[in-house]
Each structure stands twice: as structure tokens, then as C-alpha cells.
N, C-alpha and C. Protein backbone atom coordinates (compact mmCIF):
# COMPACT_ATOMS: atom_id res chain seq x y z
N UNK A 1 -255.99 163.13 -68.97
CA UNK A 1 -256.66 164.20 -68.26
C UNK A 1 -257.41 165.05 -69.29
N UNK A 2 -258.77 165.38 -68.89
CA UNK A 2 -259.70 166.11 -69.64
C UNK A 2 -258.98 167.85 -69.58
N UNK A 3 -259.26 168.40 -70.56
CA UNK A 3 -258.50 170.10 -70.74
C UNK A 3 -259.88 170.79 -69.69
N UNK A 4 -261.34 170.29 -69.96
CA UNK A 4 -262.42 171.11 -68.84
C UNK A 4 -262.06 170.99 -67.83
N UNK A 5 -261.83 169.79 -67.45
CA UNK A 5 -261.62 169.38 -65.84
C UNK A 5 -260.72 169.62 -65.07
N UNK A 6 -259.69 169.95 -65.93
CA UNK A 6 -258.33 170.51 -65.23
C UNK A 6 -258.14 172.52 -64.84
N UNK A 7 -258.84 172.53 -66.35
CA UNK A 7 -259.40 173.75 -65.89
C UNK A 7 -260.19 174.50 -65.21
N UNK A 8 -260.91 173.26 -64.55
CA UNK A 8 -262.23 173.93 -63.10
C UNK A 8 -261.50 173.46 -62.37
N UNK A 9 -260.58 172.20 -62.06
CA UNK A 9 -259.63 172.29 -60.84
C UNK A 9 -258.82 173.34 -60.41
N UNK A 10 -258.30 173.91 -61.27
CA UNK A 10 -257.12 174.73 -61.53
C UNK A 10 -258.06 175.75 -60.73
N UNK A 11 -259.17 176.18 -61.09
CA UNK A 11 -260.00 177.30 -60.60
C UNK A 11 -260.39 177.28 -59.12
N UNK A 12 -261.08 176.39 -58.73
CA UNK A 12 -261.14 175.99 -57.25
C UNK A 12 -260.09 175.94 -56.49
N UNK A 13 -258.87 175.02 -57.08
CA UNK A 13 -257.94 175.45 -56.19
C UNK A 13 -257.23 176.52 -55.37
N UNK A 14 -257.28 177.88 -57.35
CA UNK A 14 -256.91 178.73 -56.46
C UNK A 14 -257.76 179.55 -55.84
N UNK A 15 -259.08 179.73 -56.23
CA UNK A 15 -260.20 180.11 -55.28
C UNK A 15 -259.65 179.91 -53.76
N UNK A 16 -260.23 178.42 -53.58
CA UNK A 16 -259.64 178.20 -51.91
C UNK A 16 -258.85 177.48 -51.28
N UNK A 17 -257.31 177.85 -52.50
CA UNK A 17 -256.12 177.25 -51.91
C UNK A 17 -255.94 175.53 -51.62
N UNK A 18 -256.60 174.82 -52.63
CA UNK A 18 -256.45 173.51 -52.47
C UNK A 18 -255.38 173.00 -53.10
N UNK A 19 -255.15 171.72 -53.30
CA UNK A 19 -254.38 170.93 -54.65
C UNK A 19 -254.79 169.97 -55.07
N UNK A 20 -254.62 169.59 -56.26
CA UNK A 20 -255.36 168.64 -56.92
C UNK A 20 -254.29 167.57 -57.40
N UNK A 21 -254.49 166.26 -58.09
CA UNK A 21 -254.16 165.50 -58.67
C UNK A 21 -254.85 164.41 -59.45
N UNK A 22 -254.29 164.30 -60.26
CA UNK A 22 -255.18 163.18 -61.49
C UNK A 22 -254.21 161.93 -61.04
N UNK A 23 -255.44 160.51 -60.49
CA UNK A 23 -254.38 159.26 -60.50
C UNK A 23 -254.98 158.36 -61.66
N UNK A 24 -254.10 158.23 -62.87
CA UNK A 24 -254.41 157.71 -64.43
C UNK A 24 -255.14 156.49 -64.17
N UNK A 25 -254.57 155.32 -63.04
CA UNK A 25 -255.26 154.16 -62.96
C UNK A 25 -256.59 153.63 -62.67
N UNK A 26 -257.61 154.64 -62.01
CA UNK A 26 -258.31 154.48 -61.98
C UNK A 26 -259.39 156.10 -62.45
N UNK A 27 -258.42 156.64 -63.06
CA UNK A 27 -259.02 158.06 -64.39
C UNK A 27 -259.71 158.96 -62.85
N UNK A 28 -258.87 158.81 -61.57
CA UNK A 28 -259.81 159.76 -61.02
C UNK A 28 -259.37 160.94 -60.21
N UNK A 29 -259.81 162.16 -60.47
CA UNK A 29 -259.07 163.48 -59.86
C UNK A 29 -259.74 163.13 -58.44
N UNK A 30 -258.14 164.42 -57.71
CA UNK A 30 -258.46 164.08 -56.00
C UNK A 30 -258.37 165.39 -55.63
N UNK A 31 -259.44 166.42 -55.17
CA UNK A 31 -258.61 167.73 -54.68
C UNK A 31 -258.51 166.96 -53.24
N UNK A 32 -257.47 168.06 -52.50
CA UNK A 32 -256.76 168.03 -50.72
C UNK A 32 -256.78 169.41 -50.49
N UNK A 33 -256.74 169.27 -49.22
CA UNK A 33 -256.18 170.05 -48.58
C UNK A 33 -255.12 169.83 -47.28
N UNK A 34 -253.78 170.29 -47.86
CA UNK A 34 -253.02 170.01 -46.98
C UNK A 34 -252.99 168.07 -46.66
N UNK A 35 -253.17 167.31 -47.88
CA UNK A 35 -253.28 166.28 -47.79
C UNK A 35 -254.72 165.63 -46.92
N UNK A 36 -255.26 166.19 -46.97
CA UNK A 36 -256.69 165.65 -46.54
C UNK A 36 -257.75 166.14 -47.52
N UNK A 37 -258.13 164.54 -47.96
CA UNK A 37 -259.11 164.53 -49.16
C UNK A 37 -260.31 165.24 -48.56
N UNK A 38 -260.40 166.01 -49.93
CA UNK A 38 -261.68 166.76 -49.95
C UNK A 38 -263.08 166.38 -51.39
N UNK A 39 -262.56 165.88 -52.09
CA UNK A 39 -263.32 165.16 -53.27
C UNK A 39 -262.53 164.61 -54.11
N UNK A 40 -263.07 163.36 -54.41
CA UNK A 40 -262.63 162.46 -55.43
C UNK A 40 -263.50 162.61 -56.15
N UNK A 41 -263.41 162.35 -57.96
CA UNK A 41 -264.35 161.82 -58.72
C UNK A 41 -263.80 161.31 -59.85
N UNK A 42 -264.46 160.80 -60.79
CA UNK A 42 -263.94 160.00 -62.33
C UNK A 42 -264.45 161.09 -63.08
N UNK A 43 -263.82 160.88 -64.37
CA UNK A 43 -264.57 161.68 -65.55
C UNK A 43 -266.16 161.56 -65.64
N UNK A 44 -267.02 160.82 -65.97
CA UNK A 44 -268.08 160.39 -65.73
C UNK A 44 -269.07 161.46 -64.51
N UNK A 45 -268.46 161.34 -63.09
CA UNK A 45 -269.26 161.65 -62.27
C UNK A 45 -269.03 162.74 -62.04
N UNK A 46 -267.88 163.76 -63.00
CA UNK A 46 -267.71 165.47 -63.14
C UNK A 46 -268.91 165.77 -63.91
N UNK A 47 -269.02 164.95 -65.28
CA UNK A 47 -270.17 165.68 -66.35
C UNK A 47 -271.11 165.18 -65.63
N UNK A 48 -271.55 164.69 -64.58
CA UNK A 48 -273.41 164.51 -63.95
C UNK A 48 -273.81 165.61 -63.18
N UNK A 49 -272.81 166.41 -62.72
CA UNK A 49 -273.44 167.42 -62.21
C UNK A 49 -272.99 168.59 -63.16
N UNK A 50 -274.15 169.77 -62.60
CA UNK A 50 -274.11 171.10 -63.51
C UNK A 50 -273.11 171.59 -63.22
N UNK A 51 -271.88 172.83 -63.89
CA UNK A 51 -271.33 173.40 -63.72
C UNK A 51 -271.66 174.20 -62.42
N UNK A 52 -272.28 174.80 -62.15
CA UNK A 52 -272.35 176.07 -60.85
C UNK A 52 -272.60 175.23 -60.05
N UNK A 53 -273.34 174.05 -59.94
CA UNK A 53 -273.56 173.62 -58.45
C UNK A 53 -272.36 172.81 -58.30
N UNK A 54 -271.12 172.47 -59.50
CA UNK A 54 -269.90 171.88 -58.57
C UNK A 54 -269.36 173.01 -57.81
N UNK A 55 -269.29 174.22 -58.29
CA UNK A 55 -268.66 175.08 -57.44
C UNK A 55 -269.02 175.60 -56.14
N UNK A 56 -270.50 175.22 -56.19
CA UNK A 56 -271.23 175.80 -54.79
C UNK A 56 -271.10 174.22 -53.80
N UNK A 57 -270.58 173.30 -54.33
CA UNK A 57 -270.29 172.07 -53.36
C UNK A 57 -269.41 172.53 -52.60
N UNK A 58 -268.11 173.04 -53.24
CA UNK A 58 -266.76 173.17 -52.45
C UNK A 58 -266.81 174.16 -50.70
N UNK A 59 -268.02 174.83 -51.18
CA UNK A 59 -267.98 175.40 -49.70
C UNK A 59 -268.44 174.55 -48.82
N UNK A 60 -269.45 174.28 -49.31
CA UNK A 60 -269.89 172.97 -48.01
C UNK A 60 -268.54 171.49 -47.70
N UNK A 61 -268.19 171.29 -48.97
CA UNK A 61 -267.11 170.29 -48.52
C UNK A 61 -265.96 170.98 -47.11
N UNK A 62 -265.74 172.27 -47.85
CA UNK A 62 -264.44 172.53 -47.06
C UNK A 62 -264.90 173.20 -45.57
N UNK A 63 -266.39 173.42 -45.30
CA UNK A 63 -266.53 174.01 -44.18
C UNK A 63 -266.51 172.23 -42.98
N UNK A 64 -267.37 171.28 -43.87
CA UNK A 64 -267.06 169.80 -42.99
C UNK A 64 -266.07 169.56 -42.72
N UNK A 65 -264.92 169.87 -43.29
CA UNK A 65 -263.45 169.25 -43.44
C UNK A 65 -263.03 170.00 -41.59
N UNK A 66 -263.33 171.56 -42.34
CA UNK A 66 -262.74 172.43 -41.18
C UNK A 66 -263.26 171.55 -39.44
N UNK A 67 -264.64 171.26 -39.81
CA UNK A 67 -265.53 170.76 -38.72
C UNK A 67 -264.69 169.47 -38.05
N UNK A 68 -264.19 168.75 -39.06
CA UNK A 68 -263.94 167.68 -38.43
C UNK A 68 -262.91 167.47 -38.11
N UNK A 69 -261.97 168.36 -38.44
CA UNK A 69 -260.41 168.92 -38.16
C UNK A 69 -260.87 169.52 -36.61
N UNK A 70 -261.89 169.79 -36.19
CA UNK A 70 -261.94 170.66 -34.78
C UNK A 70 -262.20 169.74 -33.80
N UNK A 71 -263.25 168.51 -34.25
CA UNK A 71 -263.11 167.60 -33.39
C UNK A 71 -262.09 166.59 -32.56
N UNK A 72 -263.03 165.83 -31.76
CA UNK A 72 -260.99 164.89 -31.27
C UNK A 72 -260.85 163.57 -31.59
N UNK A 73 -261.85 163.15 -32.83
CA UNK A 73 -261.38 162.43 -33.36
C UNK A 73 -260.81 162.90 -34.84
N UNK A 74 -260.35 162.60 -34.97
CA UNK A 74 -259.86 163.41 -36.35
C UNK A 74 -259.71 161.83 -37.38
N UNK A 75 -260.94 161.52 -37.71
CA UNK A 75 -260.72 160.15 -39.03
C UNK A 75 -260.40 160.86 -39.94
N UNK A 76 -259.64 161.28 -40.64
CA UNK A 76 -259.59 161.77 -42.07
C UNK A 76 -258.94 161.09 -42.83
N UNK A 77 -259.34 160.66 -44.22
CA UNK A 77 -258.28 160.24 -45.17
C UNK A 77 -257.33 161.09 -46.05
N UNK A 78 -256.33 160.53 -45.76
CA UNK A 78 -254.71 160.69 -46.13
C UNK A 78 -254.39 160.33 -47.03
N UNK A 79 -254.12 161.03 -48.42
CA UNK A 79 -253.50 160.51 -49.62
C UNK A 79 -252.33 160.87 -49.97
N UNK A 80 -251.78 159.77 -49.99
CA UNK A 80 -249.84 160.07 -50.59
C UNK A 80 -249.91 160.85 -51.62
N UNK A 81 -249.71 161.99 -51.84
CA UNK A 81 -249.37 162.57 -53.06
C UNK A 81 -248.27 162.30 -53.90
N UNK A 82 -247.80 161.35 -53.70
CA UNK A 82 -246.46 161.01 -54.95
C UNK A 82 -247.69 160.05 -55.53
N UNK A 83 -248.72 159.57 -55.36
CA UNK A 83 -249.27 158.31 -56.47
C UNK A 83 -249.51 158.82 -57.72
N UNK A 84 -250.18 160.27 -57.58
CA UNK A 84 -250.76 160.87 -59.19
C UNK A 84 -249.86 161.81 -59.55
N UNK A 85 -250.49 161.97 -60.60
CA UNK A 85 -250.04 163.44 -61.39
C UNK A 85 -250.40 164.76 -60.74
N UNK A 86 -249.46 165.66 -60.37
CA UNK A 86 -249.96 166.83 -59.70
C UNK A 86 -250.63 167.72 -60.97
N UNK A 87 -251.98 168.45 -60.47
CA UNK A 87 -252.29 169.24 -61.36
C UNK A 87 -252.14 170.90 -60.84
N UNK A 88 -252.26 171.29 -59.98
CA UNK A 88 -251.81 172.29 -59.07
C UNK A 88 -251.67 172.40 -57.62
């Protein structure tokens, strides 16, 4: 696990109450909420975007999430949290 990357997780999370985890096998962090994925990425596809516009993603991620939590289908993916490393 990268020391930047854990440290802008760490930040978002507690911004807006998410949790994160690093799964080593395929090097890639997962924030959730409440076990419903909200972004995956690898090391690689953290450094392609700028710092401020990852943070201005998370609102738009988590307002879709909310959206699709209201509908009646509810597809969401479900990640076991025992696979990774918890980071917060």
C-alpha cells in the first residue's frame, strides 16, 4: 500500500463516512459504503487523475449510489470485506 493513497482514502472516508480497503492481489483499493462499492482503482489509475478532481468525483459517485439505492431494482455490487486489508 502506497503512504499517498492511503492517506487520501483515510480523508474521504472520513469526509463522507465511507470505508476503504486495499486487496494486495490485484494492488487495488475499494472504497464502500455500507458494503456497496463505490470506487475501485489500482495504483496506476489513482496517479492519472489530478488531486482535486479525485475529490470532487466522490460527490457525484455517492449521490448515484444514493440514486440507485432509491430505485426498485437495486443491482449493486457487494464486496466481502474479509478479502482485503481494511484501511479505515
Amino acid at each position: 500500500m502506497r503512504h499517498d493513497i492511503v492517506e487520501f482514502v483515510k480523508t474521504v472516508c472520513k469526509r463522507y463516512k465511507l470505508e476503504a480497503y486495499y486487496m494486495p492481489d490485484g494492488d487495488t483499493y475499494v472504497v464502500t459504503r455500507k458494503g456497496r462499492a463505490i470506487q475501485n482503482f489500482n495504483t496506476r489509475q489513482f496517479y492519472e487523475i489530478p488531486k482535486i478532481q479525485r475529490m470532487k468525483d466522490y460527490i457525484g459517485l455517492i449521490m448515484g449510489l444514493n440514486h440507485n439505492l432509491g430505485e426498485k431494482h437495486k443491482e449493486q455490487l457487494y464486496l466481502r470485506r474479509n478479502y482485503g486489508i481494511k484501511i479505515i
